[in-house]
C-alpha atoms as a PDB file:
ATOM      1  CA  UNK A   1       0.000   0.000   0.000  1.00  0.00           C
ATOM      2  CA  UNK A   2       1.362   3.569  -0.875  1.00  0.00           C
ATOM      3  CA  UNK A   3       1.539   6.365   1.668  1.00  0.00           C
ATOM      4  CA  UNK A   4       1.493   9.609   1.615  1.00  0.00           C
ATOM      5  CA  UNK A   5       4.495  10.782   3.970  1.00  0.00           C
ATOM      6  CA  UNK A   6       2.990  14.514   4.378  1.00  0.00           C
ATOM      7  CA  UNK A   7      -0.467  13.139   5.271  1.00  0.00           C
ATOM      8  CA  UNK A   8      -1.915  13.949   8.608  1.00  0.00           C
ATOM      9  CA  UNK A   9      -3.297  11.381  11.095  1.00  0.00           C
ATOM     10  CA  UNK A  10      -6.419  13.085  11.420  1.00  0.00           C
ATOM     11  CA  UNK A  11      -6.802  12.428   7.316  1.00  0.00           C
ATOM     12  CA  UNK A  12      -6.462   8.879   7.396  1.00  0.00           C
ATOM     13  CA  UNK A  13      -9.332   6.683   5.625  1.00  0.00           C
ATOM     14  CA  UNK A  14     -10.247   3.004   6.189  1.00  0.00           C
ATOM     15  CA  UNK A  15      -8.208   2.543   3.476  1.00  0.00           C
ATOM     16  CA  UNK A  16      -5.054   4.875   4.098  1.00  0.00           C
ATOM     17  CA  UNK A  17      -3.009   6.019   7.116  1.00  0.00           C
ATOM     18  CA  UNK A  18       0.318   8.255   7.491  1.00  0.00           C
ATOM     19  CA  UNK A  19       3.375   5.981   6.482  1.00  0.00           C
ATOM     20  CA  UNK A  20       4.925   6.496  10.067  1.00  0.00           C
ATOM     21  CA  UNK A  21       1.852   5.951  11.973  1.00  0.00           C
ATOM     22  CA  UNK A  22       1.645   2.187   9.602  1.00  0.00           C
ATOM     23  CA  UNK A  23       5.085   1.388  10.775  1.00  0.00           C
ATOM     24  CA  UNK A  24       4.935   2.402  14.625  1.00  0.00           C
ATOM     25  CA  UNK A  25       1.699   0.200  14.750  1.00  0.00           C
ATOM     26  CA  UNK A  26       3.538  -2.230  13.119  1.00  0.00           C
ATOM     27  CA  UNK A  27       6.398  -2.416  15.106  1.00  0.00           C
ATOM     28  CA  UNK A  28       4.177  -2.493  18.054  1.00  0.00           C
ATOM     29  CA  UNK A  29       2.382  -5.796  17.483  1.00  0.00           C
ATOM     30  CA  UNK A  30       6.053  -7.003  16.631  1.00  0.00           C
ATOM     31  CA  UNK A  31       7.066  -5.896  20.048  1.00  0.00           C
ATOM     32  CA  UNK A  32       4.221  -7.058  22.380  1.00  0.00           C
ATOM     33  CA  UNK A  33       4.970 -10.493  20.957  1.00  0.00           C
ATOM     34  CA  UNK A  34       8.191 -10.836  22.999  1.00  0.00           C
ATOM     35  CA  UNK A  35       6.701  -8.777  26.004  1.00  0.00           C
ATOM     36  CA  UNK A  36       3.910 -10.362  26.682  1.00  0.00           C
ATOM     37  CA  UNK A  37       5.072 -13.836  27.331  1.00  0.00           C
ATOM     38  CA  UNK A  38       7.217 -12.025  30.177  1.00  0.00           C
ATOM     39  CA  UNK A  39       4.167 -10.204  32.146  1.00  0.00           C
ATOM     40  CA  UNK A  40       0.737 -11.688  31.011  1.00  0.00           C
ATOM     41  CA  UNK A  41      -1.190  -9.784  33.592  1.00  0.00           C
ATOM     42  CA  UNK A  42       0.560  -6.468  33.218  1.00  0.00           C
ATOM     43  CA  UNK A  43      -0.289  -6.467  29.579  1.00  0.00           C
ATOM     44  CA  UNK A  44      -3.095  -7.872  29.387  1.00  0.00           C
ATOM     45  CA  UNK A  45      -4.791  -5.613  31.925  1.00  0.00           C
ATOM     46  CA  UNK A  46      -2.654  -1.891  32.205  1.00  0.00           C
ATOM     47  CA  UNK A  47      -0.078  -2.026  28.628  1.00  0.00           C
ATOM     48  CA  UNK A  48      -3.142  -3.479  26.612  1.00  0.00           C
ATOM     49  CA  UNK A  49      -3.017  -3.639  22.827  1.00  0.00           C
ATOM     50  CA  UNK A  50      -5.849  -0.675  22.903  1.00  0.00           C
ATOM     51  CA  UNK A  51      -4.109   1.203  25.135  1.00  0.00           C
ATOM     52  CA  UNK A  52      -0.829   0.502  23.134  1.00  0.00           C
ATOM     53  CA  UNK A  53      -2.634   1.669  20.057  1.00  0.00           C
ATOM     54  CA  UNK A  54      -3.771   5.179  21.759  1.00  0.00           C
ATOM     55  CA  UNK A  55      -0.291   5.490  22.608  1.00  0.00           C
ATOM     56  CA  UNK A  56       0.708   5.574  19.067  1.00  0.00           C
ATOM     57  CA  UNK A  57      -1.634   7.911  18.063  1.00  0.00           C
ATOM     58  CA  UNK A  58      -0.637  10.363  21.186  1.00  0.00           C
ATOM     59  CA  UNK A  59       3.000  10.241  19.923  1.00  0.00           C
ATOM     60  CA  UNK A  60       2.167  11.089  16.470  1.00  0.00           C
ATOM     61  CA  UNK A  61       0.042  13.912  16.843  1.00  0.00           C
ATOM     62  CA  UNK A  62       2.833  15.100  19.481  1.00  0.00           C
ATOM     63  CA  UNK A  63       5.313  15.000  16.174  1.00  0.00           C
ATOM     64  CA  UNK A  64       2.881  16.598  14.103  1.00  0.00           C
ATOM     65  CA  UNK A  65       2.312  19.259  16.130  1.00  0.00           C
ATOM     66  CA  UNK A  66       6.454  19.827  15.720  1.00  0.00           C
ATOM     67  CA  UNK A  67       7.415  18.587  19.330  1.00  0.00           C
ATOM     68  CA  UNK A  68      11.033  16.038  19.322  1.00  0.00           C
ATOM     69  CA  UNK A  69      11.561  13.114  21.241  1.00  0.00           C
ATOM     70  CA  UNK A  70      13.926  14.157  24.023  1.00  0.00           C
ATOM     71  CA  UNK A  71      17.176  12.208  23.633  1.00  0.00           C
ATOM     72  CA  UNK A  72      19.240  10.665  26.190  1.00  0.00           C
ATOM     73  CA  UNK A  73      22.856  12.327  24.966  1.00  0.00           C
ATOM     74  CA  UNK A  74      21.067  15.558  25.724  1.00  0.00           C
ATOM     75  CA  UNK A  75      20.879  16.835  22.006  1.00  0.00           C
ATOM     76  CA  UNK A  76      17.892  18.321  20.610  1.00  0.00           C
ATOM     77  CA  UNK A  77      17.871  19.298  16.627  1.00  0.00           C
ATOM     78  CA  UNK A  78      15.597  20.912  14.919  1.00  0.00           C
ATOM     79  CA  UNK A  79      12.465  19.262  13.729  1.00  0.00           C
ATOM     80  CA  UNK A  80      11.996  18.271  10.381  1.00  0.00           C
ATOM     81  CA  UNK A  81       9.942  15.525   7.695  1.00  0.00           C
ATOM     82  CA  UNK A  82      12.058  12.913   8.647  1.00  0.00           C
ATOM     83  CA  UNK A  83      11.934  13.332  12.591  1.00  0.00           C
ATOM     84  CA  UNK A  84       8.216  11.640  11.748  1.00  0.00           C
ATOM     85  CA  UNK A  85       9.848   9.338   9.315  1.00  0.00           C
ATOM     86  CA  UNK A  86      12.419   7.914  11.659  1.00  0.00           C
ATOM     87  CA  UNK A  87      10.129   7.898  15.071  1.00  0.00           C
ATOM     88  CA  UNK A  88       8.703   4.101  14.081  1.00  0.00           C
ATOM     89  CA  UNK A  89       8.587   2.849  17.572  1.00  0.00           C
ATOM     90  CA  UNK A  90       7.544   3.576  20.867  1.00  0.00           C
ATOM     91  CA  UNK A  91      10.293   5.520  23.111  1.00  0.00           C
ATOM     92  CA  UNK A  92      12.495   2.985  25.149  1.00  0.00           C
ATOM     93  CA  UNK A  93      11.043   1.968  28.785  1.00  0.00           C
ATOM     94  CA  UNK A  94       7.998   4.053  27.799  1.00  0.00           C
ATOM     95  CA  UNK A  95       6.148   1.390  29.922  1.00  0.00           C
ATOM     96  CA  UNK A  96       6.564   1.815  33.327  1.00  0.00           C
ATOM     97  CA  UNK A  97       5.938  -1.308  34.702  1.00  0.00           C
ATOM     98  CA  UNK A  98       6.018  -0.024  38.684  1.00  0.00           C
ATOM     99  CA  UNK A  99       3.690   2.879  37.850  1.00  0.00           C
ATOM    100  CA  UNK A 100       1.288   1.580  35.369  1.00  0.00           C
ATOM    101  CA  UNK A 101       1.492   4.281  32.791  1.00  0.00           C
ATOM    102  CA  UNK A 102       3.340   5.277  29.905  1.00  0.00           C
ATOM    103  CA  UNK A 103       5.574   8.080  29.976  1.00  0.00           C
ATOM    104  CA  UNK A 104       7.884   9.526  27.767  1.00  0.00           C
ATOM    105  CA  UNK A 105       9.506  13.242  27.386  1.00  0.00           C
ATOM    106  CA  UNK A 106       9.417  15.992  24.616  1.00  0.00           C
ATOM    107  CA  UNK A 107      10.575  19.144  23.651  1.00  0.00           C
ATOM    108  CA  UNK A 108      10.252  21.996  21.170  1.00  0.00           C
ATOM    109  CA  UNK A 109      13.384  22.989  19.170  1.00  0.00           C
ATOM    110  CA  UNK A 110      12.486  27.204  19.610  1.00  0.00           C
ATOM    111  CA  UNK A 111      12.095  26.737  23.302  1.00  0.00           C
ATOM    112  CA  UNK A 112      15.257  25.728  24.527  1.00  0.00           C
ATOM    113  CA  UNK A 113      14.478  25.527  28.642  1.00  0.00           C
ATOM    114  CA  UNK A 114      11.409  23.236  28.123  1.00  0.00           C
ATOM    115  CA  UNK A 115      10.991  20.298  28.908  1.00  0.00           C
ATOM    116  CA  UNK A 116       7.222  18.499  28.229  1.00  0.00           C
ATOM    117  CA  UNK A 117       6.691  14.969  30.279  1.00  0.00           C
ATOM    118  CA  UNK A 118       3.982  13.010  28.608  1.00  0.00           C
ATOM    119  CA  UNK A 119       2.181  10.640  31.303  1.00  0.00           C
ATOM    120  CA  UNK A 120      -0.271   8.480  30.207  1.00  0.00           C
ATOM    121  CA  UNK A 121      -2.385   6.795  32.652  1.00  0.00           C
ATOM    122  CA  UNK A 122      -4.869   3.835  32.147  1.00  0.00           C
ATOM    123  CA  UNK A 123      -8.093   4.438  33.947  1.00  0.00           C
ATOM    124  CA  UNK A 124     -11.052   2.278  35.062  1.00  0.00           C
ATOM    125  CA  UNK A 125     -10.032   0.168  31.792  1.00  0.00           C
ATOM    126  CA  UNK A 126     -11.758   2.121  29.111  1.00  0.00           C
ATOM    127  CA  UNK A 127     -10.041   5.611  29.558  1.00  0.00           C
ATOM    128  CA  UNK A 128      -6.200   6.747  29.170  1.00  0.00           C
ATOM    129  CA  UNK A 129      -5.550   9.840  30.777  1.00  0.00           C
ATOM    130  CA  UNK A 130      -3.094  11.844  29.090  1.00  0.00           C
ATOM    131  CA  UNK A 131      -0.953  14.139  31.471  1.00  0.00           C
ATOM    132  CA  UNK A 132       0.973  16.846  29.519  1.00  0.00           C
ATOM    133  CA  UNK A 133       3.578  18.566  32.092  1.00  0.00           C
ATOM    134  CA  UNK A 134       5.454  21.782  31.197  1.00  0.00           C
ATOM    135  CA  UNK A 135       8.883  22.322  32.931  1.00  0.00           C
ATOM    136  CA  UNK A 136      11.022  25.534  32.593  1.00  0.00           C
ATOM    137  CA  UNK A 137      14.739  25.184  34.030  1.00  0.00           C
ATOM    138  CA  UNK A 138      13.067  22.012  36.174  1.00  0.00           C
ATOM    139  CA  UNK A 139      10.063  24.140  37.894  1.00  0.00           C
ATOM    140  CA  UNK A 140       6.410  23.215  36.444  1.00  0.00           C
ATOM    141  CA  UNK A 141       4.950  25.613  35.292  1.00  0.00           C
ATOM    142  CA  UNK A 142       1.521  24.325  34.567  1.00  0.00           C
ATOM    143  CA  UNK A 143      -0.134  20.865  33.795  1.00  0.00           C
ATOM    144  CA  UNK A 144      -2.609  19.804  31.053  1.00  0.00           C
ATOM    145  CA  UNK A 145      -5.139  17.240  31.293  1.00  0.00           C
ATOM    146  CA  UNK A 146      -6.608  15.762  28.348  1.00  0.00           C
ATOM    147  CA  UNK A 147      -8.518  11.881  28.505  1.00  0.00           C
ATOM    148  CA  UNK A 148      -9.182   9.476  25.392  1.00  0.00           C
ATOM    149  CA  UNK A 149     -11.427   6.599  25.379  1.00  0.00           C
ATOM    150  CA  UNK A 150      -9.823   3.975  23.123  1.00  0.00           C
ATOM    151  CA  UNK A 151     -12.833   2.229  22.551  1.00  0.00           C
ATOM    152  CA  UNK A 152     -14.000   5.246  20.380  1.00  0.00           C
ATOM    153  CA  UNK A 153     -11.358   4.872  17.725  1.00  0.00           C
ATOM    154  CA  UNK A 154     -10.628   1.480  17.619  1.00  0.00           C
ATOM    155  CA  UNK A 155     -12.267  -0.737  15.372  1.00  0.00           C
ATOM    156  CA  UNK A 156     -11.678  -4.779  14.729  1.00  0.00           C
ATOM    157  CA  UNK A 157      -8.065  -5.347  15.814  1.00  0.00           C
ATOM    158  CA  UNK A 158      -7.617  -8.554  13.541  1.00  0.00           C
ATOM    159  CA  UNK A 159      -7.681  -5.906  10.084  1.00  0.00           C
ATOM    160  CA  UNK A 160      -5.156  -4.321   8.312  1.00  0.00           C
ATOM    161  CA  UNK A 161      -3.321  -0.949  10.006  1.00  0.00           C
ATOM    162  CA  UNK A 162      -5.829   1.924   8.575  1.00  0.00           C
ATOM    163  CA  UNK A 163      -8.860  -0.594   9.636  1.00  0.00           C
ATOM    164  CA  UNK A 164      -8.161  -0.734  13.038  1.00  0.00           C
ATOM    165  CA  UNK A 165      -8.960   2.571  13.750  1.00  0.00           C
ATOM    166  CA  UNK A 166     -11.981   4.864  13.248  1.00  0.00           C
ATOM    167  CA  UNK A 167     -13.177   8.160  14.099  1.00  0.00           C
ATOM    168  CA  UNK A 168      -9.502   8.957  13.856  1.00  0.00           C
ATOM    169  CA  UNK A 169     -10.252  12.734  12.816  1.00  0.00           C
ATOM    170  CA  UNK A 170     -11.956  13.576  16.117  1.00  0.00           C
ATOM    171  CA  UNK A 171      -9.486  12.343  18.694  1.00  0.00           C
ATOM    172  CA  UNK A 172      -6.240  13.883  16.551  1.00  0.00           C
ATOM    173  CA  UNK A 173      -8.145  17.013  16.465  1.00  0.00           C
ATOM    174  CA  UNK A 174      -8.878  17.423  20.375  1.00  0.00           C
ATOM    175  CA  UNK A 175      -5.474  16.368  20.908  1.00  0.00           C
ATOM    176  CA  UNK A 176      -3.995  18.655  18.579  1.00  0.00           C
ATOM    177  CA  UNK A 177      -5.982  21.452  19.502  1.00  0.00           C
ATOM    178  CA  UNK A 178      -5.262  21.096  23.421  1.00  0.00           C
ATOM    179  CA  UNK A 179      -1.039  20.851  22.224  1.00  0.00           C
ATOM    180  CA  UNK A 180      -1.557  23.804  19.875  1.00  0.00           C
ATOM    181  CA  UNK A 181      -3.235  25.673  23.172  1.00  0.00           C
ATOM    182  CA  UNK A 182      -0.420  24.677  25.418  1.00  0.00           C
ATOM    183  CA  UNK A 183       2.404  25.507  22.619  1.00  0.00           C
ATOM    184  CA  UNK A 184       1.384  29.065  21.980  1.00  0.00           C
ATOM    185  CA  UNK A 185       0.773  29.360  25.780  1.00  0.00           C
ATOM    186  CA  UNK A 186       4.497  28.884  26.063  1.00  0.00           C
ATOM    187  CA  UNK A 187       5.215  30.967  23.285  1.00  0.00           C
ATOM    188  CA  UNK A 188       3.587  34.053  24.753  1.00  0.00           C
ATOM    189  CA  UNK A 189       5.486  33.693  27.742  1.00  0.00           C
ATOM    190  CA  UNK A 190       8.884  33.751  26.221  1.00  0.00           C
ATOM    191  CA  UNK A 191       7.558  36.605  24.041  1.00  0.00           C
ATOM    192  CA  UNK A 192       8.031  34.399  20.961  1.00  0.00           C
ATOM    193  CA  UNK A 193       6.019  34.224  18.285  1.00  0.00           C
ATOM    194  CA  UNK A 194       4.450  30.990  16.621  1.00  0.00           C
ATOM    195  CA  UNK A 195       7.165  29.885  14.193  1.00  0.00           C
ATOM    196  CA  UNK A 196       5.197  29.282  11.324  1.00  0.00           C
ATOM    197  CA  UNK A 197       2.633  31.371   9.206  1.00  0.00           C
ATOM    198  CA  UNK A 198       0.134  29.500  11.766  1.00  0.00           C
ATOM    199  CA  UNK A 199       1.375  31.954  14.257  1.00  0.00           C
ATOM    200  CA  UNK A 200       0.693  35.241  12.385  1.00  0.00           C
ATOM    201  CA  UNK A 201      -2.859  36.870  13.498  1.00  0.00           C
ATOM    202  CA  UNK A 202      -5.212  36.119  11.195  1.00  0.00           C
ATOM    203  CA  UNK A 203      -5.694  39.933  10.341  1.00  0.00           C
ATOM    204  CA  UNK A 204      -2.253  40.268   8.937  1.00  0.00           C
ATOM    205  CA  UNK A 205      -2.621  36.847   7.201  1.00  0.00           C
ATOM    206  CA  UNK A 206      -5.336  38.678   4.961  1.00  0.00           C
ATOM    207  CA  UNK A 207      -2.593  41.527   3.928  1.00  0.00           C
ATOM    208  CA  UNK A 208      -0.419  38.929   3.499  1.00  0.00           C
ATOM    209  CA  UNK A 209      -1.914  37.144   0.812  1.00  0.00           C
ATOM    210  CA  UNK A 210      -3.409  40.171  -0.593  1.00  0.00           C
ATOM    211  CA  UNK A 211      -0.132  40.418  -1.557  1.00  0.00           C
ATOM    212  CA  UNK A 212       0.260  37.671  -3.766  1.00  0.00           C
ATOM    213  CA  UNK A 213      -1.187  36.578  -7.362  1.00  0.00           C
ATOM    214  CA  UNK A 214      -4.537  34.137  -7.061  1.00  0.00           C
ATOM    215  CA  UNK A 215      -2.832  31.409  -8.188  1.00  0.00           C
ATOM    216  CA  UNK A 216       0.083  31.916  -5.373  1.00  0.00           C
ATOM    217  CA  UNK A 217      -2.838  32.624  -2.885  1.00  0.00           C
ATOM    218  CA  UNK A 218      -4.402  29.192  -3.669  1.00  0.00           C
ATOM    219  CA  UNK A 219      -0.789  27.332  -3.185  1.00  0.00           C
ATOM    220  CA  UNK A 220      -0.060  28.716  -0.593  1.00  0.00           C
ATOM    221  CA  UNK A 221      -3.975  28.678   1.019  1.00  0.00           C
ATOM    222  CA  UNK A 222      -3.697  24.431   0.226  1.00  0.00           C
ATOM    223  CA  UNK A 223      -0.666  23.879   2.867  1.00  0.00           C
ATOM    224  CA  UNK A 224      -3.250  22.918   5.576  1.00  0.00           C
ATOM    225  CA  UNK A 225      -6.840  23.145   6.816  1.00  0.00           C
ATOM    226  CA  UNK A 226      -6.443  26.622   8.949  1.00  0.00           C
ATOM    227  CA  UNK A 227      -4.822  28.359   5.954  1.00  0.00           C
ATOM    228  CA  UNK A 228      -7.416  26.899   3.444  1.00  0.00           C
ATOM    229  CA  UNK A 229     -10.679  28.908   5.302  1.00  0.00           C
ATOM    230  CA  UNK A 230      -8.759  31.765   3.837  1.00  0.00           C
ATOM    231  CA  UNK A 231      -9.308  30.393   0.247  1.00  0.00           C
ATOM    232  CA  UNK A 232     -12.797  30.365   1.271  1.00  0.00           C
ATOM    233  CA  UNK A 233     -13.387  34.090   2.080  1.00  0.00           C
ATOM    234  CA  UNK A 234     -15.611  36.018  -0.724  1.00  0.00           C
ATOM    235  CA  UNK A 235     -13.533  39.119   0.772  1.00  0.00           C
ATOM    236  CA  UNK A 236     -10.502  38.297  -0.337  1.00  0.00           C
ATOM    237  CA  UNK A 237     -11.560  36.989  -3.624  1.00  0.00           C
ATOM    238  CA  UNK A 238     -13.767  40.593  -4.429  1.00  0.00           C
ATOM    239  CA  UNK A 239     -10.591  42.988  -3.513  1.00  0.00           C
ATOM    240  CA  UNK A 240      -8.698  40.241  -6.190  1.00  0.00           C
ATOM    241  CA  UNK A 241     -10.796  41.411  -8.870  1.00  0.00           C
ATOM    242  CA  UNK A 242     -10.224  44.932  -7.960  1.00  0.00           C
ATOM    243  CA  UNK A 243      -6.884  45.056  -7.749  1.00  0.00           C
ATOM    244  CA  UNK A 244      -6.259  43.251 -10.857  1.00  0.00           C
ATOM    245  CA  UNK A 245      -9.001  44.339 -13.344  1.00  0.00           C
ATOM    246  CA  UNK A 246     -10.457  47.175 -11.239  1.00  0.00           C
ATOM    247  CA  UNK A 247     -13.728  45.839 -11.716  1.00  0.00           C
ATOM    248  CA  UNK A 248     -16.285  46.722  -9.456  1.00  0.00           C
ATOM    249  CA  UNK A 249     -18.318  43.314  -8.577  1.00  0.00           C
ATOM    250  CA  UNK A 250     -21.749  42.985  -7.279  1.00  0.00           C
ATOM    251  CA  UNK A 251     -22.039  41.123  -3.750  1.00  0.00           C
ATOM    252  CA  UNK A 252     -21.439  37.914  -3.605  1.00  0.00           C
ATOM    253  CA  UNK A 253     -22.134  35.588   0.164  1.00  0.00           C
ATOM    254  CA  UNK A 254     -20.133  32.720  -2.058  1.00  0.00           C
ATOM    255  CA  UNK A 255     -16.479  32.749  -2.958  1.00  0.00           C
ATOM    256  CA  UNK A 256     -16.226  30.752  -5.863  1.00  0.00           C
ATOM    257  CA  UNK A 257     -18.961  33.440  -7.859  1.00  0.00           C
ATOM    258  CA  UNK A 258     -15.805  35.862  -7.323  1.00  0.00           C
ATOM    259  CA  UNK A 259     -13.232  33.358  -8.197  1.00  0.00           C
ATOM    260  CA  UNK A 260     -14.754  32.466 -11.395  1.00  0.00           C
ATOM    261  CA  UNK A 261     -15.761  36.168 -12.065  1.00  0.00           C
ATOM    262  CA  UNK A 262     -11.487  36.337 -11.633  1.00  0.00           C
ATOM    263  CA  UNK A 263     -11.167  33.522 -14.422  1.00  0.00           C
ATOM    264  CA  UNK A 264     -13.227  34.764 -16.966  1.00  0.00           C
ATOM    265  CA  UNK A 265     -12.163  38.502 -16.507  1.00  0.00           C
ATOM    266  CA  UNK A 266      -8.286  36.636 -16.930  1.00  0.00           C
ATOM    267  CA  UNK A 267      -9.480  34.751 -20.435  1.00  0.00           C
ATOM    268  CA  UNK A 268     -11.079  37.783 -21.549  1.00  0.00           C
ATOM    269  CA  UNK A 269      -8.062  40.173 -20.754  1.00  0.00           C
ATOM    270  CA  UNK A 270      -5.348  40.075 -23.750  1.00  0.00           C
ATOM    271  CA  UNK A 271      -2.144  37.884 -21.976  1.00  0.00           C
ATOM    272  CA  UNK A 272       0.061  41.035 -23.331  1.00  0.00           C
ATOM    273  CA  UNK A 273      -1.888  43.244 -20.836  1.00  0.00           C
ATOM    274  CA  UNK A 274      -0.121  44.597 -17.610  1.00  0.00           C
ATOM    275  CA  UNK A 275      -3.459  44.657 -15.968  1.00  0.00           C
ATOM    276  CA  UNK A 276      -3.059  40.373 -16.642  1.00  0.00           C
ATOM    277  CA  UNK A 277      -1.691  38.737 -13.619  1.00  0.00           C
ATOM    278  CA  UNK A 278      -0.294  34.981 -14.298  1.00  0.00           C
ATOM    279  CA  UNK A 279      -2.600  32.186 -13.219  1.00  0.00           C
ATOM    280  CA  UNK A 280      -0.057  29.624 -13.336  1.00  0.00           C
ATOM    281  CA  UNK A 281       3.382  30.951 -12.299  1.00  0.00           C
ATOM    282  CA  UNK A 282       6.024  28.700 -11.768  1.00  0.00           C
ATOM    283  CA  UNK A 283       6.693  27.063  -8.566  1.00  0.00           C
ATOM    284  CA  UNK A 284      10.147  28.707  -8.067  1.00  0.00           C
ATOM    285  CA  UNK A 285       7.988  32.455  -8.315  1.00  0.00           C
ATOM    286  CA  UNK A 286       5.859  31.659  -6.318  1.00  0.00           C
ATOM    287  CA  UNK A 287       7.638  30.777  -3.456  1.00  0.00           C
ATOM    288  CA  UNK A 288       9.794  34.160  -3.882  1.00  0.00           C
ATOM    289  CA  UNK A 289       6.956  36.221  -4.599  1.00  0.00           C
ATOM    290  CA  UNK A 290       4.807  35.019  -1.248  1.00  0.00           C
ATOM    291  CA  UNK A 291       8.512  35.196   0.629  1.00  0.00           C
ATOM    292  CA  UNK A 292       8.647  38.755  -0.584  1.00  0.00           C
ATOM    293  CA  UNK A 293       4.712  39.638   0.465  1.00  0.00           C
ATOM    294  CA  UNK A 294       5.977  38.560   4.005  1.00  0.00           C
ATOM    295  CA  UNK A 295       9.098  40.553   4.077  1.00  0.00           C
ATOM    296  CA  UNK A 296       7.500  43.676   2.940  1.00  0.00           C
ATOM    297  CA  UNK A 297       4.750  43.798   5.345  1.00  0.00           C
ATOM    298  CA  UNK A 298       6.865  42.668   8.003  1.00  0.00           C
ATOM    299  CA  UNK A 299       9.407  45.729   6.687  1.00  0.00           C
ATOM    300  CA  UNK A 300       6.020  48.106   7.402  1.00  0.00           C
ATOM    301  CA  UNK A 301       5.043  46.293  10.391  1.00  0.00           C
ATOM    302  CA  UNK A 302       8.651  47.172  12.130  1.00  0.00           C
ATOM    303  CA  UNK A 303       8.784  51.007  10.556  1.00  0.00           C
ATOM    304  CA  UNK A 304       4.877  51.472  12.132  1.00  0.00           C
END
C-alpha cells in the first residue's frame, strides 16, 4: 500500500493512514509479541493492545504538532519531515511497569528551557488519561489534562493498520488542539512568536496574501486546513478582482462566484496586458513572490 508521507493522522481513511503511523503500529504488534510472554497480567490488563494503540496515536500527533523526542545524549535538533519518518517505535522503557502508565519526554526545538513529560495513565479500563507537564529550568509551570477513550477509535483489531482505527479525525483534532493551546501558551510567555505562518494573526494573514497573485494565494492557502478557510473568504476573492481588473463586482455571500468572475475577466483580458496577472506561475515564483509579500509587510510592520 502507498503512503502519503505529508499526510496527517487526522486524514487517514479506512483505506489509508500516514506511512509512520503504519510502521509504529507495526512495530508495536512485533514488540508485544516478545513482552507479553514475560508479564501476562501487566499487559493484558494496564499495557493493553488498545491502550498501546492510543499510545501511538498520542506520539504522532505530538510530532505533528512539531514537538522532538527528548534524547538521552542531551541533544535536541531541529524538527523536520524525517523526525516523523524515523520515530517508528515507541520511546524505550515508555512502559513503566512499577507505575502503570506510559511516559515519555518531549521538547520543542524554539524553546530551549522546556521540557514536556507526557504521562499516560490507564483508567477504570476504558479511559487513558493523558498528562501533559510543562517544565522551565526544572520548575512546572503548569499541567494539562486531556482523557481518550480507546474504545471510540478502535475498530476490529484482527484488520489491516488503517482498519483498526476509526473516528480517527476527532481524537487527533482534540489532541492537537489542546497541544496547539499549550504551545502558543508557552510561546507568549517567552515573548516568541508561533514559528510558522500559523502563528501570524489572522488579520495580517489577509494583507499577506493580498499580496500575492490568485494562483500563489491558492498554493499557498492548500498547505493545511487553517490556511485553506482563507481560500474560502468572498472578501478576499472581491478585492482580487479589484486590484487586478479594477472591476467593481456585485455582492457575492459565495467565494467561488468571485473566483470564477477572476477567471473569466483573466481569459477575456489580452495575456500582453499589464493589468493580466499569471494564473499559473512557476513554482520557483511563487515561493519568492509570497517570501517577498511577508518581508514587505513585516518591513512596514517594524517602521509602524
Amino acid at each position: 500500500m502507498t503512503m502519503d508521507s505529508i499526510m496527517k493522522l487526522e486524514e487517514s481513511t479506512p483505506n489509508r493512514v500516514p506511512s509512520n503511523f503504519e510502521s509504529l503500529v507495526l512495530n508495536v504488534f512485533e514488540e508485544r509479541e516478545g513482552l507479553i510472554t514475560s508479564d501476562k497480567a501487566l499487559f493484558g490488563n494496564v499495557f493493553t493492545l488498545e491502550n498501546d494503540l492510543t499510545v501511538c496515536i498520542v506520539l504522532t500527533v505530538f510530532l505533528e504538532k512539531g514537538f522532538v523526542l527528548e534524547k538521552k545524549d542531551g541533544k535536541r535538533p531541529y524538527f523536520d519531515r524525517n523526525t516523523l519518518k524515523s520515530t517508528t517505535q515507541l520511546p524505550t522503557n515508555c512502559r513503566q511497569k512499577e507505575d502503570c502508565c506510559y511516559k515519555f519526554d518531549m521538547y520543542l526545538p524554539f524553546l530551549e528551557n522546556y521540557l514536556f513529560n507526557v504521562i499516560l495513565v490507564p483508567l477504570c479500563g476504558d479511559t487513558l488519561v493523558v498528562n501533559l507537564i510543562v517544565r522551565k529550568s526544572e520548575t512546572i509551570e503548569c499541567c494539562v489534562v486531556h482523557s481518550i477513550k480507546p474504545a471510540k477509535h478502535l475498530a476490529v483489531l484482527n484488520q489491516g493498520v488503517a482498519a483498526k482505527f476509526t473516528n480517527l479525525s476527532d481524537v487527533c483534532e482534540n489532541l492537537a488542539g489542546v497541544l496547539e493551546r499549550t504551545k502558543v501558551q508557552c510561546l507568549n510567555a517567552e515573548c516568541v512568536s508561533n514559528a510558522s505562518l500559523l502563528g501570524v494573526p489572522a488579520e495580517l494573514k489577509e494583507k499577506i496574501f493580498l499580496m500575492l497573485t490568485p494562483s500563489s494565494f491558492v498554493k499557498v492557502t492548500a498547505t493545511c486546513k487553517s490556511l485553506n478557510s482563507f481560500a474560502k473568504d468572498p472578501s478576499i476573492w472581491k478585492v482580487f478582482l479589484k486590484r487586478d481588473f479594477k472591476a467593481i463586482p456585485t455582492m457575492h455571500e459565495e467565494y467561488d462566484v468571485y473566483k470564477e468572475l477572476y477567471r473569466q475577466a483573466r481569459e477575456e483580458t489580452p495575456a500582453s496586458s499589464n493589468q493580466c496577472p499569471a494564473l499559473e506561475p512557476e513554482q520557483s515564483e511563487s515561493s519568492l513572490q509570497f517570501e517577498d509579500a511577508v518581508f514587505q509587510y513585516m518591513s512596514l510592520a517594524l517602521d509602524l
